[in-house]
N, C-alpha and C. Protein backbone atom coordinates (compact mmCIF):
# COMPACT_ATOMS: atom_id res chain seq x y z
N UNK A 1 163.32 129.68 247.39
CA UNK A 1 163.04 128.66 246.41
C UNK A 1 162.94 127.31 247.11
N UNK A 2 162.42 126.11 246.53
CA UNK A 2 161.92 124.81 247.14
C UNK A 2 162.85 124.05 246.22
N UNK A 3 163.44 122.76 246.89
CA UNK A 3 164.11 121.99 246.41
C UNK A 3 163.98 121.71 244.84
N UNK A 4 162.75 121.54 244.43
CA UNK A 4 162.36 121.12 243.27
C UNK A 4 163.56 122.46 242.39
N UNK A 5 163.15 123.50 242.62
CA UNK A 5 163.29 124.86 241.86
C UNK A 5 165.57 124.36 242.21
N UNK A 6 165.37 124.38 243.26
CA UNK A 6 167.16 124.45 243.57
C UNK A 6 167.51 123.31 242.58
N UNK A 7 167.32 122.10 242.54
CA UNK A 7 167.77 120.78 241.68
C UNK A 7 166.99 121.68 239.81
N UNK A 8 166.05 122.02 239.68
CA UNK A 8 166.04 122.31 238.47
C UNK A 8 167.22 123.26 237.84
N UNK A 9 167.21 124.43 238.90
CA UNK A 9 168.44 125.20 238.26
C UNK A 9 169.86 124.42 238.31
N UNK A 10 169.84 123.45 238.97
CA UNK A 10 171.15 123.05 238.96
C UNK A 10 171.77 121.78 237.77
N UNK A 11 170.42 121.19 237.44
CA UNK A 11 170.18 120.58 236.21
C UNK A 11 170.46 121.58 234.75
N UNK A 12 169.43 122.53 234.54
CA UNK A 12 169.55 123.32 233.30
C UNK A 12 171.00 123.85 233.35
N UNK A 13 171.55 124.77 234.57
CA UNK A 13 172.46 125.04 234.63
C UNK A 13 174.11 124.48 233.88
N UNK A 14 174.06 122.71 234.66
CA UNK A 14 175.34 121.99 234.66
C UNK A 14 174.68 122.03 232.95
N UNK A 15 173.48 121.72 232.45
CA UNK A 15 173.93 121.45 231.00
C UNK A 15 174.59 122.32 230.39
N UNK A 16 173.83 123.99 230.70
CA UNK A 16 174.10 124.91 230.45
C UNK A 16 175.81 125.13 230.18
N UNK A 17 176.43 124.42 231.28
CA UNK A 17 177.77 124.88 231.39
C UNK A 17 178.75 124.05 230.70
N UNK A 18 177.95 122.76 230.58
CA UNK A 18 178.28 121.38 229.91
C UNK A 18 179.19 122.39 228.03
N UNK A 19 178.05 122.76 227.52
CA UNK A 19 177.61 123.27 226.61
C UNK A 19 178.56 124.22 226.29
N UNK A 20 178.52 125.10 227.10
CA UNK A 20 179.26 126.58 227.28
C UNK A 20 181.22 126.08 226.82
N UNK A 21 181.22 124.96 227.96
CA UNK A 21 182.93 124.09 228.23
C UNK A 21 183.25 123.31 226.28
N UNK A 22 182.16 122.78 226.48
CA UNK A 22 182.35 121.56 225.30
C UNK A 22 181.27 122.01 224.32
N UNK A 23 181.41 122.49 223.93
CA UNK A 23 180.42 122.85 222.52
C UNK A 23 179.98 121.81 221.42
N UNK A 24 180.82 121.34 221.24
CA UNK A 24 180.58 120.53 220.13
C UNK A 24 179.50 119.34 220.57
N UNK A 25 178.83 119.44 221.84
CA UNK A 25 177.47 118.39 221.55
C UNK A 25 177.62 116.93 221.09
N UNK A 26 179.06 116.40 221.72
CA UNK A 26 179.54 115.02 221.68
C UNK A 26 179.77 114.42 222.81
N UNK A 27 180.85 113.04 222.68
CA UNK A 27 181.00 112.62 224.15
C UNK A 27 181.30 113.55 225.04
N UNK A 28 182.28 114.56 224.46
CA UNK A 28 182.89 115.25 225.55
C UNK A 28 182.20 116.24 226.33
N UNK A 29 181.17 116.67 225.51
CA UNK A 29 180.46 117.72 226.03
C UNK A 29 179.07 117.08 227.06
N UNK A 30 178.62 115.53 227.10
CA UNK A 30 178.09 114.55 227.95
C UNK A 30 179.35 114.28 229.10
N UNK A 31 180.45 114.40 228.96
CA UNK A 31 180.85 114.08 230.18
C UNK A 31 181.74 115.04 230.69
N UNK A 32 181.33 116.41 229.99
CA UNK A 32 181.71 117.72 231.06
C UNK A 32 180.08 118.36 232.29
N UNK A 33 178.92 117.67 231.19
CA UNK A 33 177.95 117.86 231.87
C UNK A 33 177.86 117.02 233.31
N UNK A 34 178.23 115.87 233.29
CA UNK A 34 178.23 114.71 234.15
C UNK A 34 179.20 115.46 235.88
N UNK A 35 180.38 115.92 235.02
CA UNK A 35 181.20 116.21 235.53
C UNK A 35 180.88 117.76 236.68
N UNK A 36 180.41 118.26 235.71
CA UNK A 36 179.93 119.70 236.41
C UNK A 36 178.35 119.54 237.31
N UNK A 37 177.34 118.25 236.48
CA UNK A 37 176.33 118.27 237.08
C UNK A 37 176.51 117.64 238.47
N UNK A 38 176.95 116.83 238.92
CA UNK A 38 176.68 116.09 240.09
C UNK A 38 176.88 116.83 241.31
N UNK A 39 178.67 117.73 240.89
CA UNK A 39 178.99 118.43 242.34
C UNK A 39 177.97 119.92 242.08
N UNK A 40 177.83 120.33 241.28
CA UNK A 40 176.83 121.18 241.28
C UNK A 40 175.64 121.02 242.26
N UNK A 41 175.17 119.99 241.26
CA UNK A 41 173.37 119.77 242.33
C UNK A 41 173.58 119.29 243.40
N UNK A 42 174.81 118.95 244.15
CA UNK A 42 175.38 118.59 245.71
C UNK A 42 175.03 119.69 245.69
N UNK A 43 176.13 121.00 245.45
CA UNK A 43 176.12 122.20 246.20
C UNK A 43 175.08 122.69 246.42
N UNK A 44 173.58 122.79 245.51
CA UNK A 44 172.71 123.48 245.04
C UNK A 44 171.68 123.13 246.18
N UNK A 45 171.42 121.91 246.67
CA UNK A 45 171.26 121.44 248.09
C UNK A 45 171.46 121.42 249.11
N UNK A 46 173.21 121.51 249.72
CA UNK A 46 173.81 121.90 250.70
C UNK A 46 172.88 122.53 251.69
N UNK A 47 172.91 123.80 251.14
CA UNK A 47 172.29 124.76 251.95
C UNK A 47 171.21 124.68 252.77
N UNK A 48 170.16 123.87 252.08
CA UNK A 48 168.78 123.98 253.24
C UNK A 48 169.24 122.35 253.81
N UNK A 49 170.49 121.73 254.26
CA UNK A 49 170.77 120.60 255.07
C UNK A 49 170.14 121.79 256.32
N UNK A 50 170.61 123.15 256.51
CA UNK A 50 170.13 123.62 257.39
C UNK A 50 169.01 124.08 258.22
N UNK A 51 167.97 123.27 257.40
CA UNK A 51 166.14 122.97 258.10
C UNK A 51 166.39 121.88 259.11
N UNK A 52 167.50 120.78 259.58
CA UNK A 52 167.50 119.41 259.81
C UNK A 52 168.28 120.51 261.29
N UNK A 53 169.31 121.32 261.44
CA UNK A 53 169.50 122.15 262.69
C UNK A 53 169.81 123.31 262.08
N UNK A 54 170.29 124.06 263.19
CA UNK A 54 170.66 125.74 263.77
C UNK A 54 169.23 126.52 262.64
N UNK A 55 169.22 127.51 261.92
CA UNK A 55 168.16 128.39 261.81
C UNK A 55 168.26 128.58 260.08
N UNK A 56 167.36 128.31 259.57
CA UNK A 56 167.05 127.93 258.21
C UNK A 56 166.98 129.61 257.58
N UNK A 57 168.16 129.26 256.47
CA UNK A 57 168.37 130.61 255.17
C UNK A 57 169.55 131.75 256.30
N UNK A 58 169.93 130.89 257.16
CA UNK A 58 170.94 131.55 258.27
C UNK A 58 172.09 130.97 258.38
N UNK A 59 171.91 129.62 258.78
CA UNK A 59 173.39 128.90 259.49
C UNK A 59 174.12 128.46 258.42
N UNK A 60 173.56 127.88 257.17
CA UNK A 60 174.33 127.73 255.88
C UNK A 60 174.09 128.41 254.60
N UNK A 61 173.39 129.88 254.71
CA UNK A 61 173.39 130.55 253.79
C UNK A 61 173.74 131.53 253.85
N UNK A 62 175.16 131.89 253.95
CA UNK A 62 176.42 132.73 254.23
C UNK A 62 177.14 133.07 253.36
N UNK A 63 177.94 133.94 253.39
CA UNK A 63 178.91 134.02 252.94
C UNK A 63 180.07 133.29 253.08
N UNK A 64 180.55 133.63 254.59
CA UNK A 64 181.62 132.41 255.45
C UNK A 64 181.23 131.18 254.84
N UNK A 65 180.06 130.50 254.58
CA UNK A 65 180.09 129.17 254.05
C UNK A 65 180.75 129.08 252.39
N UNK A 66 179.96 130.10 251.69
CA UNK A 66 180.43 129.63 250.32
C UNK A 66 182.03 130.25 250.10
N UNK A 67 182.43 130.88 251.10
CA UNK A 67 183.89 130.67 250.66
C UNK A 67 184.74 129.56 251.27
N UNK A 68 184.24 128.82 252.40
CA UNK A 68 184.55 127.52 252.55
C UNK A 68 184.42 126.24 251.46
N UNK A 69 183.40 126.45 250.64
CA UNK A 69 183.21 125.52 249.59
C UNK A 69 184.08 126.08 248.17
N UNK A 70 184.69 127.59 248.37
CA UNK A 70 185.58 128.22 247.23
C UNK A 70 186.95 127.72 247.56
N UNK A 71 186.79 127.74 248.69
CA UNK A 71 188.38 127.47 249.20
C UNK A 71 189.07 125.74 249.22
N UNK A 72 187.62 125.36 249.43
CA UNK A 72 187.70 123.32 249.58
C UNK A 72 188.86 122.70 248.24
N UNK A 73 188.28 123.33 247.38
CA UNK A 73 189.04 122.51 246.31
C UNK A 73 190.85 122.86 246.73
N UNK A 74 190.91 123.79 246.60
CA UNK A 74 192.32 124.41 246.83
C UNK A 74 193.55 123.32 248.33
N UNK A 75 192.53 123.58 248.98
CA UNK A 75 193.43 122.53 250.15
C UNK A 75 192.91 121.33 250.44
N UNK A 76 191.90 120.66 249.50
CA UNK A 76 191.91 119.04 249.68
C UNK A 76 191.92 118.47 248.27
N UNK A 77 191.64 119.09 247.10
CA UNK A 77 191.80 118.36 245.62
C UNK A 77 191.14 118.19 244.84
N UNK A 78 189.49 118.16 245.62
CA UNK A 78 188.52 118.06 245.16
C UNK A 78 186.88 118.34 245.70
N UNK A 79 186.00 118.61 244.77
CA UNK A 79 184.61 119.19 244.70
C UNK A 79 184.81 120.76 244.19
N UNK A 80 185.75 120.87 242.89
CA UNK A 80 185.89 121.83 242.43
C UNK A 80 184.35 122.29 241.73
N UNK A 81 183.33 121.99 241.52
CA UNK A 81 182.10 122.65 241.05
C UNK A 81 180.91 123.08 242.34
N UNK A 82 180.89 122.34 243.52
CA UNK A 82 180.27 121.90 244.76
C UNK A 82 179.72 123.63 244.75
N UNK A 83 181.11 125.05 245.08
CA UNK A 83 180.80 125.69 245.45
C UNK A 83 179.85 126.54 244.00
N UNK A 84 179.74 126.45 243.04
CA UNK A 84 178.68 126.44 241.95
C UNK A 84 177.28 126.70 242.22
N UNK A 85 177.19 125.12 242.83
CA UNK A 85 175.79 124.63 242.91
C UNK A 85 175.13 125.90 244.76
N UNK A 86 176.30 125.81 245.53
CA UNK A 86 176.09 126.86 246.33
C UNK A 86 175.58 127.87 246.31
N UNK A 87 176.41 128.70 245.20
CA UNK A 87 176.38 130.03 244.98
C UNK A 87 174.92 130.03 244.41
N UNK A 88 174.88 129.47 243.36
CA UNK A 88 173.30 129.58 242.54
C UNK A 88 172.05 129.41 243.78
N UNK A 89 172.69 128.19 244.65
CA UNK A 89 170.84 128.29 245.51
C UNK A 89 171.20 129.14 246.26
N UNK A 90 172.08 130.11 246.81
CA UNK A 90 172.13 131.55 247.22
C UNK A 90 171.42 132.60 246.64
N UNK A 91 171.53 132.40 245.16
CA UNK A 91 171.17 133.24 243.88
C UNK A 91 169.76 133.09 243.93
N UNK A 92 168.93 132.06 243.81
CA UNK A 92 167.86 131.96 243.58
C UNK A 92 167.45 131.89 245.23
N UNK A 93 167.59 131.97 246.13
CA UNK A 93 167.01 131.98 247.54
C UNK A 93 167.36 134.28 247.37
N UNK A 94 168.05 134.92 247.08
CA UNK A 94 168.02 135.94 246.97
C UNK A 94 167.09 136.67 245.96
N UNK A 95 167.30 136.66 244.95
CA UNK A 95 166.56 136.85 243.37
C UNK A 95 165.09 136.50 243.10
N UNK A 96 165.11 134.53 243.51
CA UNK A 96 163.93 134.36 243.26
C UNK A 96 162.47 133.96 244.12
N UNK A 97 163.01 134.22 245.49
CA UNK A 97 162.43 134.50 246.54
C UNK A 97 162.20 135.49 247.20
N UNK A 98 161.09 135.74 248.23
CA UNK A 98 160.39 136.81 249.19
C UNK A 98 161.60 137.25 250.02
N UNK A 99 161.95 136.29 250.52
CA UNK A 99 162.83 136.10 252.11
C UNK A 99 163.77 136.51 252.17
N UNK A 100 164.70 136.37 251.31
CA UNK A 100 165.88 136.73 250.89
C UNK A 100 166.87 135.63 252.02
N UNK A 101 168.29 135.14 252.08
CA UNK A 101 169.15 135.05 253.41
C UNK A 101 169.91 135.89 253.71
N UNK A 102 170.79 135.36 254.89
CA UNK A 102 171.37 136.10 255.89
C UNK A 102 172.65 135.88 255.21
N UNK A 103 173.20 136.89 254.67
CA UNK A 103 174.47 136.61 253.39
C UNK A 103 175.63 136.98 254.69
N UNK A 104 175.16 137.64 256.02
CA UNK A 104 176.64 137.84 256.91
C UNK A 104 176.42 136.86 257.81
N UNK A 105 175.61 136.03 257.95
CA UNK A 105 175.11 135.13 259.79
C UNK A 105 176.62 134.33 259.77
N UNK A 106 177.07 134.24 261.31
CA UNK A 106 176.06 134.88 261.97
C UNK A 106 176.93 136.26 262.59
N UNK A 107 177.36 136.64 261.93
CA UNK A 107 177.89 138.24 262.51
C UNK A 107 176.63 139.36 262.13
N UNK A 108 175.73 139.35 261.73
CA UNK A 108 174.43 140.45 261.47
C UNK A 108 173.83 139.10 260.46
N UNK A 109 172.07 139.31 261.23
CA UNK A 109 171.06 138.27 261.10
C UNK A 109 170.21 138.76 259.74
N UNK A 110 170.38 139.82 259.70
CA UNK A 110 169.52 140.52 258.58
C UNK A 110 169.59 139.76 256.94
N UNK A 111 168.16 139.22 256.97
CA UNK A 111 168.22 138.85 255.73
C UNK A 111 168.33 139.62 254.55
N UNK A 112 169.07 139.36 253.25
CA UNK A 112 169.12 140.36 252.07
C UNK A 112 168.31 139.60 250.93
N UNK A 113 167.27 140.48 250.28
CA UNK A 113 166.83 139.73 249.35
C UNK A 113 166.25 140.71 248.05
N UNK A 114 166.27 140.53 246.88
CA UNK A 114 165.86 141.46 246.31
C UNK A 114 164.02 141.45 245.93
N UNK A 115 163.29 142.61 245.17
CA UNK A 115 162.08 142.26 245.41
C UNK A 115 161.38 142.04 244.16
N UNK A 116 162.09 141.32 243.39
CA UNK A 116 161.35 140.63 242.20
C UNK A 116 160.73 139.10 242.44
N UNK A 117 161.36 138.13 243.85
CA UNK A 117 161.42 137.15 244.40
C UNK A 117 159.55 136.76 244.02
N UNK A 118 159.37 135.14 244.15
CA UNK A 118 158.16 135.18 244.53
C UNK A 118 158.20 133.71 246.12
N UNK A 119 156.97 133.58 246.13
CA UNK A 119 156.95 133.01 247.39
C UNK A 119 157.39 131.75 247.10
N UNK A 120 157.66 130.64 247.99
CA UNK A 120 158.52 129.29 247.53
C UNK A 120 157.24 128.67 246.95
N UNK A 121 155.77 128.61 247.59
CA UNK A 121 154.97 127.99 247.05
C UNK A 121 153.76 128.57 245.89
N UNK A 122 154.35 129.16 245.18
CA UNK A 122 153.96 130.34 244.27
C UNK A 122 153.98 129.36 243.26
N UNK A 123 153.07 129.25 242.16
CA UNK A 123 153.04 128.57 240.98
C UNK A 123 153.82 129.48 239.95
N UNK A 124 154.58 130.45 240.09
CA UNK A 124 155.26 131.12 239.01
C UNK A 124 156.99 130.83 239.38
N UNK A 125 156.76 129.30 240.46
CA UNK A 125 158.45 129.45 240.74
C UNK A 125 159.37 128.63 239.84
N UNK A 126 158.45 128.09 239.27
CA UNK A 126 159.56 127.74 238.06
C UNK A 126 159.76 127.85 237.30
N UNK A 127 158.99 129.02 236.40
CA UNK A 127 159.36 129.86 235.42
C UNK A 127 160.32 130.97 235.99
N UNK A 128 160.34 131.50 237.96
CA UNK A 128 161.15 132.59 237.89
C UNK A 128 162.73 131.66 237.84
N UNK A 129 162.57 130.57 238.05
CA UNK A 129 164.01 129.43 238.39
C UNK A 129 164.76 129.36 236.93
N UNK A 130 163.96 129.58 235.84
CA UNK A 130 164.41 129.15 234.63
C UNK A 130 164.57 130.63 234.25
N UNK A 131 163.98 131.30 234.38
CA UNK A 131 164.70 133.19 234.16
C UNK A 131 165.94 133.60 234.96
N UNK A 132 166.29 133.06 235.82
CA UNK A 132 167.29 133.04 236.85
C UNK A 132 168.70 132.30 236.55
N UNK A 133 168.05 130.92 235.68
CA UNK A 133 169.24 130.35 235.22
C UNK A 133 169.35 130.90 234.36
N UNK A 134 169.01 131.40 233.22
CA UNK A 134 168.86 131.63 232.04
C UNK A 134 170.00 132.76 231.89
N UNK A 135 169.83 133.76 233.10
CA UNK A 135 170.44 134.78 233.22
C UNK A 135 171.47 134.33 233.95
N UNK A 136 172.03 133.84 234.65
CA UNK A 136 173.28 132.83 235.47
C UNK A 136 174.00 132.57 233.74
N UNK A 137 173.69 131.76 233.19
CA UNK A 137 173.94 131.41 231.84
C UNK A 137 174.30 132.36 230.64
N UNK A 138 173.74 133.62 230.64
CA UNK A 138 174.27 134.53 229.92
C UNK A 138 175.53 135.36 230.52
N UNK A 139 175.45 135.28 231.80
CA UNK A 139 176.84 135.83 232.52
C UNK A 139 177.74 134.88 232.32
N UNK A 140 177.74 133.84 232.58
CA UNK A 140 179.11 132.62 232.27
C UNK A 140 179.11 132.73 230.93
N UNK A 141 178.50 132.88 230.10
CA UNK A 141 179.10 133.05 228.50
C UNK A 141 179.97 134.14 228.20
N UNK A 142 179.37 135.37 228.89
CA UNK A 142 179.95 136.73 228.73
C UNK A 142 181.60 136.56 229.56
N UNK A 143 181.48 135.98 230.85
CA UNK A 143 183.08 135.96 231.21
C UNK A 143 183.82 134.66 230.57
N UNK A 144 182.84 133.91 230.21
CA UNK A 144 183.95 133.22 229.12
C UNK A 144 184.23 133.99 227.30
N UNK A 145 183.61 134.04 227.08
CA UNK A 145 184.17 134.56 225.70
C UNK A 145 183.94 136.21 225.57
N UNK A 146 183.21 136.87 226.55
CA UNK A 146 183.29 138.05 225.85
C UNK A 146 184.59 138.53 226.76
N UNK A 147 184.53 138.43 228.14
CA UNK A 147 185.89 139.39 229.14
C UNK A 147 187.18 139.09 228.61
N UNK A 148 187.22 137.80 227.80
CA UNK A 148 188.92 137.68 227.46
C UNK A 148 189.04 138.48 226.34
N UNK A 149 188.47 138.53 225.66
CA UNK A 149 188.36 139.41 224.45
C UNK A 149 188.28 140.87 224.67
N UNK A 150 187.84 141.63 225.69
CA UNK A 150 187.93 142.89 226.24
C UNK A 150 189.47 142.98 226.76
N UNK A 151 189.86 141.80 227.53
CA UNK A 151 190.81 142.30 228.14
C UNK A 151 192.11 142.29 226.89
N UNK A 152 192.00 141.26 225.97
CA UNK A 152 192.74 141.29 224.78
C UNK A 152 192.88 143.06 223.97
N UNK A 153 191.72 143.30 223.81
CA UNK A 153 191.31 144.86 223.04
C UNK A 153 192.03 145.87 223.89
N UNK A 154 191.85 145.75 225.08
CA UNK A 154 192.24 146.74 226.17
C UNK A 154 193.98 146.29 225.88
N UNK A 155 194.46 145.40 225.74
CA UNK A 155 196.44 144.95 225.68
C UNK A 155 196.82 145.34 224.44
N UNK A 156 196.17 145.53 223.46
CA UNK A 156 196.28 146.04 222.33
C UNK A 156 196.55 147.51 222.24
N UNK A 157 195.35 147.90 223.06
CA UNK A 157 194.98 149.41 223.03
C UNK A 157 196.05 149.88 223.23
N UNK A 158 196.46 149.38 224.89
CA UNK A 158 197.92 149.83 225.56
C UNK A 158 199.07 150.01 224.76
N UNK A 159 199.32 148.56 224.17
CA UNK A 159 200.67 148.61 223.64
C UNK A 159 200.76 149.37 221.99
N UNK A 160 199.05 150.36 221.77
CA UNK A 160 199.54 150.67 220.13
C UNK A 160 199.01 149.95 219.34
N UNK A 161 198.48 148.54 219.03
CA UNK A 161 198.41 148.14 218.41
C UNK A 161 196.78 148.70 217.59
């Protein structure tokens, strides 16, 4: 995917999640978007800093990296959304691209990609960017309101009720 496509998903997305957090479509739900959008579309960028050195869809499109950006918040305090915006231009450099990255570099170079992808300069890339979020977006709904509710049914089940 091309910058344009990485900053769009990371736009629809943070609203997306804005939305998802704060429902009610008031201040609060404008400044959970604010909140989630900025370190998001950092993260959602991050990754191709790695065209500028070492080997592009390789040196920062890892695994080892995005658990460095999972782990960041935990031992310094903050850029709790950063690794978000990561994961997704992982998502859409896998999903909605040819190329796929190197999800182990650099312990094995082999790029992984699936083959629905289209090319970065493909005029269908931002309709596949908005099918991509779209579906990013139906999974964060489902582990927010549907998994607690399974796991509720399932504590029930157990105890009899």
């Amino acid at each position: 995917m091309n910058k344009k496509g990485h900053v769009l998903n990371a736009v629809l997305l943070s609203l997306g999640l804005g939305y998802l957090l704060e429902p009610a479509g008031d201040l609060e739900t404008f400044r959970a978007i604010i909140m989630i959008g900025v370190p998001v579309t950092l993260g959602a960028l991050f990754p191709d800093v790695d065209t500028a050195f070492g080997k592009h869809r390789k040196t920062l499109h890892s695994l080892p990296v995005l658990a460095g950006f999972i782990a960041f918040p935990y031992v310094f305090g903050n850029l709790e959304y950063v690794w978000i915006g990561v994961l997704t231009h992982y998502v859409l450099d896998v999903a909605g691209s040819k190329r796929g990255i190197a999800l182990f570099y650099p312990l094995w170079k082999k790029e992984f990609g699936l083959p629905v992808g289209v090319a970065v300069s493909s005029k269908h890339a931002t309709a596949v960017t908005v099918v991509i979020t779209v579906l990013e977006l139906v999974l964060v709904a489902l582990v927010l309101y549907e998994v607690p509710q399974w796991g509720l049914e399932l504590g029930r089940q157990a105890v009899g009720i």
